[in-house]
C-alpha atoms as a PDB file:
ATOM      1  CA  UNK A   1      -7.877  -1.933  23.830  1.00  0.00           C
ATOM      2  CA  UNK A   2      -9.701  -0.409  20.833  1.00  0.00           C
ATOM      3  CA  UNK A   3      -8.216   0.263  17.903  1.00  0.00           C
ATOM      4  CA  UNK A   4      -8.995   3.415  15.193  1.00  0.00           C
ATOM      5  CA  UNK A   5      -7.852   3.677  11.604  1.00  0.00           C
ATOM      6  CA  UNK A   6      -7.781   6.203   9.166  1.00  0.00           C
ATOM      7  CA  UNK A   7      -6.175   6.376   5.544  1.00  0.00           C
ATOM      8  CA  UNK A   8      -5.401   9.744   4.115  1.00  0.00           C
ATOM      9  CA  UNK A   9      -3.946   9.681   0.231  1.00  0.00           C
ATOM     10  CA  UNK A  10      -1.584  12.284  -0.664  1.00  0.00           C
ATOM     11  CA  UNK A  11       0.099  13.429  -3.861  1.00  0.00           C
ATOM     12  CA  UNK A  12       2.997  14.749  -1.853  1.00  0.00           C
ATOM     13  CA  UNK A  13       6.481  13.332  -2.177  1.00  0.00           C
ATOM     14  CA  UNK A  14       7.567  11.464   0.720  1.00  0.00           C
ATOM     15  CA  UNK A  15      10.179  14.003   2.006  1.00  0.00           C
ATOM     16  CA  UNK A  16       7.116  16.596   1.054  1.00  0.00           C
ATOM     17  CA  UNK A  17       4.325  14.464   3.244  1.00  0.00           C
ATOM     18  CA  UNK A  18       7.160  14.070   6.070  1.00  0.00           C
ATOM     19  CA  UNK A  19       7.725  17.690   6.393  1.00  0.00           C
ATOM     20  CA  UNK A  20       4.243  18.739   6.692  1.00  0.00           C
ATOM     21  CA  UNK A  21       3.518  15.910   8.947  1.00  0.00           C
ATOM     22  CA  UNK A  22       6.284  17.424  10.868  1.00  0.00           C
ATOM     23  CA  UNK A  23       3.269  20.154  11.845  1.00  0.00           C
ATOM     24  CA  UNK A  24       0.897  17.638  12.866  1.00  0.00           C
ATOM     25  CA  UNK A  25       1.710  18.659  16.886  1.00  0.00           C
ATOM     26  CA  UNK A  26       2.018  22.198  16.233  1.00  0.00           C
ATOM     27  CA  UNK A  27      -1.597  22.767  14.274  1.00  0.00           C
ATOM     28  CA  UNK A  28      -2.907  20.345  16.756  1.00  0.00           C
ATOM     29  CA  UNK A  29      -1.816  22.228  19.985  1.00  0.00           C
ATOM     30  CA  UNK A  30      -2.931  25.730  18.052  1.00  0.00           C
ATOM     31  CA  UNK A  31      -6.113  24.325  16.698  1.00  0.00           C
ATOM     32  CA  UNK A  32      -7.404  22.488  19.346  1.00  0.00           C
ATOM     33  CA  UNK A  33      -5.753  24.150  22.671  1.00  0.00           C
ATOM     34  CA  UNK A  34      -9.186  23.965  24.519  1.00  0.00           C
ATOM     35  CA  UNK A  35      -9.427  20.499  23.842  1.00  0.00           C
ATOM     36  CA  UNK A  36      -5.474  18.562  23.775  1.00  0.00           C
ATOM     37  CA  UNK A  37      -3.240  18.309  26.009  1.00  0.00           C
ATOM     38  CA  UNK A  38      -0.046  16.195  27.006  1.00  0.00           C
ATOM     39  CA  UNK A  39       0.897  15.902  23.560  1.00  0.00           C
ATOM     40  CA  UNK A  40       4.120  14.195  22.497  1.00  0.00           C
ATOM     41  CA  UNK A  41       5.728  12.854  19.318  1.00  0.00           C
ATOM     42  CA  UNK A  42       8.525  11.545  18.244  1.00  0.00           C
ATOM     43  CA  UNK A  43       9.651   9.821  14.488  1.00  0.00           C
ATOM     44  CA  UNK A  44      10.993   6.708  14.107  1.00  0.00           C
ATOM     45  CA  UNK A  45      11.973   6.132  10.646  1.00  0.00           C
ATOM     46  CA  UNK A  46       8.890   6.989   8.259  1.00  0.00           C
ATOM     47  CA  UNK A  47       6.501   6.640  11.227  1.00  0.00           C
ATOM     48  CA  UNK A  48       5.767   9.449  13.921  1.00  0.00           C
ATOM     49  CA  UNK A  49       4.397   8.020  17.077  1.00  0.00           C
ATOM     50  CA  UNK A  50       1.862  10.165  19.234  1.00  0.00           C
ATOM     51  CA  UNK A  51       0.424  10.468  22.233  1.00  0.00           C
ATOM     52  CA  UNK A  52      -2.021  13.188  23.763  1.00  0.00           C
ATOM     53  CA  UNK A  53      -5.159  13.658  25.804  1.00  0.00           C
ATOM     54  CA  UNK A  54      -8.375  15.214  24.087  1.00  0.00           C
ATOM     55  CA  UNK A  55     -11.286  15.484  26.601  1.00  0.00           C
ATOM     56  CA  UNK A  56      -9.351  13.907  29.110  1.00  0.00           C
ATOM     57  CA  UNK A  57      -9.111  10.752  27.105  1.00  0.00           C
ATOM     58  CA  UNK A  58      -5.925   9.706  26.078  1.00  0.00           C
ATOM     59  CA  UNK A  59      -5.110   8.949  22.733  1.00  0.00           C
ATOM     60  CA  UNK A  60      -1.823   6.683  21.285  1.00  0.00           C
ATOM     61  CA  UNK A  61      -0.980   5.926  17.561  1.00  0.00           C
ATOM     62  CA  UNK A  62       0.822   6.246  15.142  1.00  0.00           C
ATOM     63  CA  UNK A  63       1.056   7.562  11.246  1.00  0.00           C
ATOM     64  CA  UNK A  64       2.922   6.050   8.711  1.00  0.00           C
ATOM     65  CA  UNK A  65       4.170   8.198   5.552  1.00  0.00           C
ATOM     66  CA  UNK A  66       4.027   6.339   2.397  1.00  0.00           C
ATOM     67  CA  UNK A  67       4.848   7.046  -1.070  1.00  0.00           C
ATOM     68  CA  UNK A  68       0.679   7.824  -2.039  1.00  0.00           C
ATOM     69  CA  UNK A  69      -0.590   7.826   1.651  1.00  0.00           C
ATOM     70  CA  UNK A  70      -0.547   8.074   5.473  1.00  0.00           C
ATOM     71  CA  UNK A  71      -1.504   5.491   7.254  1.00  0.00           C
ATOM     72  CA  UNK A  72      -2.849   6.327  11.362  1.00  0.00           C
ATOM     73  CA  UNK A  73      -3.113   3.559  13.640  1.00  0.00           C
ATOM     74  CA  UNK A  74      -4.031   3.864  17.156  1.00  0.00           C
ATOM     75  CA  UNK A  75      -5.396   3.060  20.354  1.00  0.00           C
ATOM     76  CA  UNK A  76      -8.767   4.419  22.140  1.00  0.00           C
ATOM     77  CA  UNK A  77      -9.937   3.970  25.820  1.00  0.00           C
ATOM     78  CA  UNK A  78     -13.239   1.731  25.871  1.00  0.00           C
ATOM     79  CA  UNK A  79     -14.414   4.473  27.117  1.00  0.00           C
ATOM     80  CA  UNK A  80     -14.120   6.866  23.995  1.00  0.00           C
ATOM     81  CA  UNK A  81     -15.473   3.672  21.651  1.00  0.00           C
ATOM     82  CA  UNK A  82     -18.571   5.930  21.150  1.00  0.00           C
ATOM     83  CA  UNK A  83     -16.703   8.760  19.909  1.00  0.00           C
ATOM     84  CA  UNK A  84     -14.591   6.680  17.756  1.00  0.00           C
ATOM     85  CA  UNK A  85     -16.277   8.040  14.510  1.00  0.00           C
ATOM     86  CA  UNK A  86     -15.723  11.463  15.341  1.00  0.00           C
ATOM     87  CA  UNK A  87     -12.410  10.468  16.403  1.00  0.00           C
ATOM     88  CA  UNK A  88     -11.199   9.227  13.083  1.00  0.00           C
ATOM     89  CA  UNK A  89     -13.149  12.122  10.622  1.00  0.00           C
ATOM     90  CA  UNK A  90     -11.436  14.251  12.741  1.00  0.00           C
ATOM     91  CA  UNK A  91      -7.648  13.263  12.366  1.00  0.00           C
ATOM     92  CA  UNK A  92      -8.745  12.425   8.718  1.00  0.00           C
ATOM     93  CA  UNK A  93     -10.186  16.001   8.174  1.00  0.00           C
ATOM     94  CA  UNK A  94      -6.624  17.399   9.786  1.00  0.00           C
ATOM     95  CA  UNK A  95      -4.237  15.587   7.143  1.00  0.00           C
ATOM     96  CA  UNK A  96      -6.123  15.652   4.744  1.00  0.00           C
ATOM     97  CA  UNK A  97      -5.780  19.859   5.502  1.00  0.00           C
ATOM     98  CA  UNK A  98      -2.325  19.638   6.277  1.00  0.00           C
ATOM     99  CA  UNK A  99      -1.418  17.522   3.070  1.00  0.00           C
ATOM    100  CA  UNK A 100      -3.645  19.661   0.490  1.00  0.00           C
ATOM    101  CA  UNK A 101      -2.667  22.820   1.969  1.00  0.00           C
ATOM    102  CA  UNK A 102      -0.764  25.102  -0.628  1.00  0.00           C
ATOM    103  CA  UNK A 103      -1.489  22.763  -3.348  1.00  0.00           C
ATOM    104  CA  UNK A 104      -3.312  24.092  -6.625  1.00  0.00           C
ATOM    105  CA  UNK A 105      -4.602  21.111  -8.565  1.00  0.00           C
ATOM    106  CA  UNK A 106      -4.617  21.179 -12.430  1.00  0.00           C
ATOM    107  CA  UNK A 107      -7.963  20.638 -14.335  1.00  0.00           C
ATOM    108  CA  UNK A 108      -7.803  17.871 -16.586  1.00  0.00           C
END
């Protein structure tokens, strides 16, 4: 099977990163409710695995929460492997909402 991979940094503590992560399902079923269904998650340790459908596809992977970054790896259907780009901006566009969100950066 296919694989997709997407690296989001974060300036987030861990606990921080975890937490918001913790919304991932929630802003995805709100979001995207035309779109996703089936979705399921569950942590185990730093990682939370997931699993939903998106255009009748289904979609498996899993993010890791690091000290500077989440790490998403996952698995595609051969037949999404020409949507994989939009596949991956996609989840990368989502984090990288859901780990900047609330966060004022100081000008240097």
């Amino acid at each position: 099977m296919p694989k997709f991979n997407v690296t989001v940094p974060h300036t987030l503590s861990q606990q921080e990163a975890t937490e918001r992560l913790n919304r991932f399902a929630d802003i995805l079923r709100e979001k995207f409710k035309d779109s996703v269904s089936d979705l399921e998650q569950n942590w185990e340790g730093n990682t939370l695995a997931f699993r939903f459908k998106t255009f009748g596809f289904p979609l498996s992977g899993k993010i890791a929460v690091g000290d500077k970054d989440l790490v998403v790896d996952g698995d595609l259907p051969f037949t999404a492997m020409m949507f994989k780009g939009k596949i991956e901006s996609s989840i990368r566009e989502q984090l990288e909402r859901l780990m900047t969100a609330g966060i004022i950066k100081k000008k240097e």
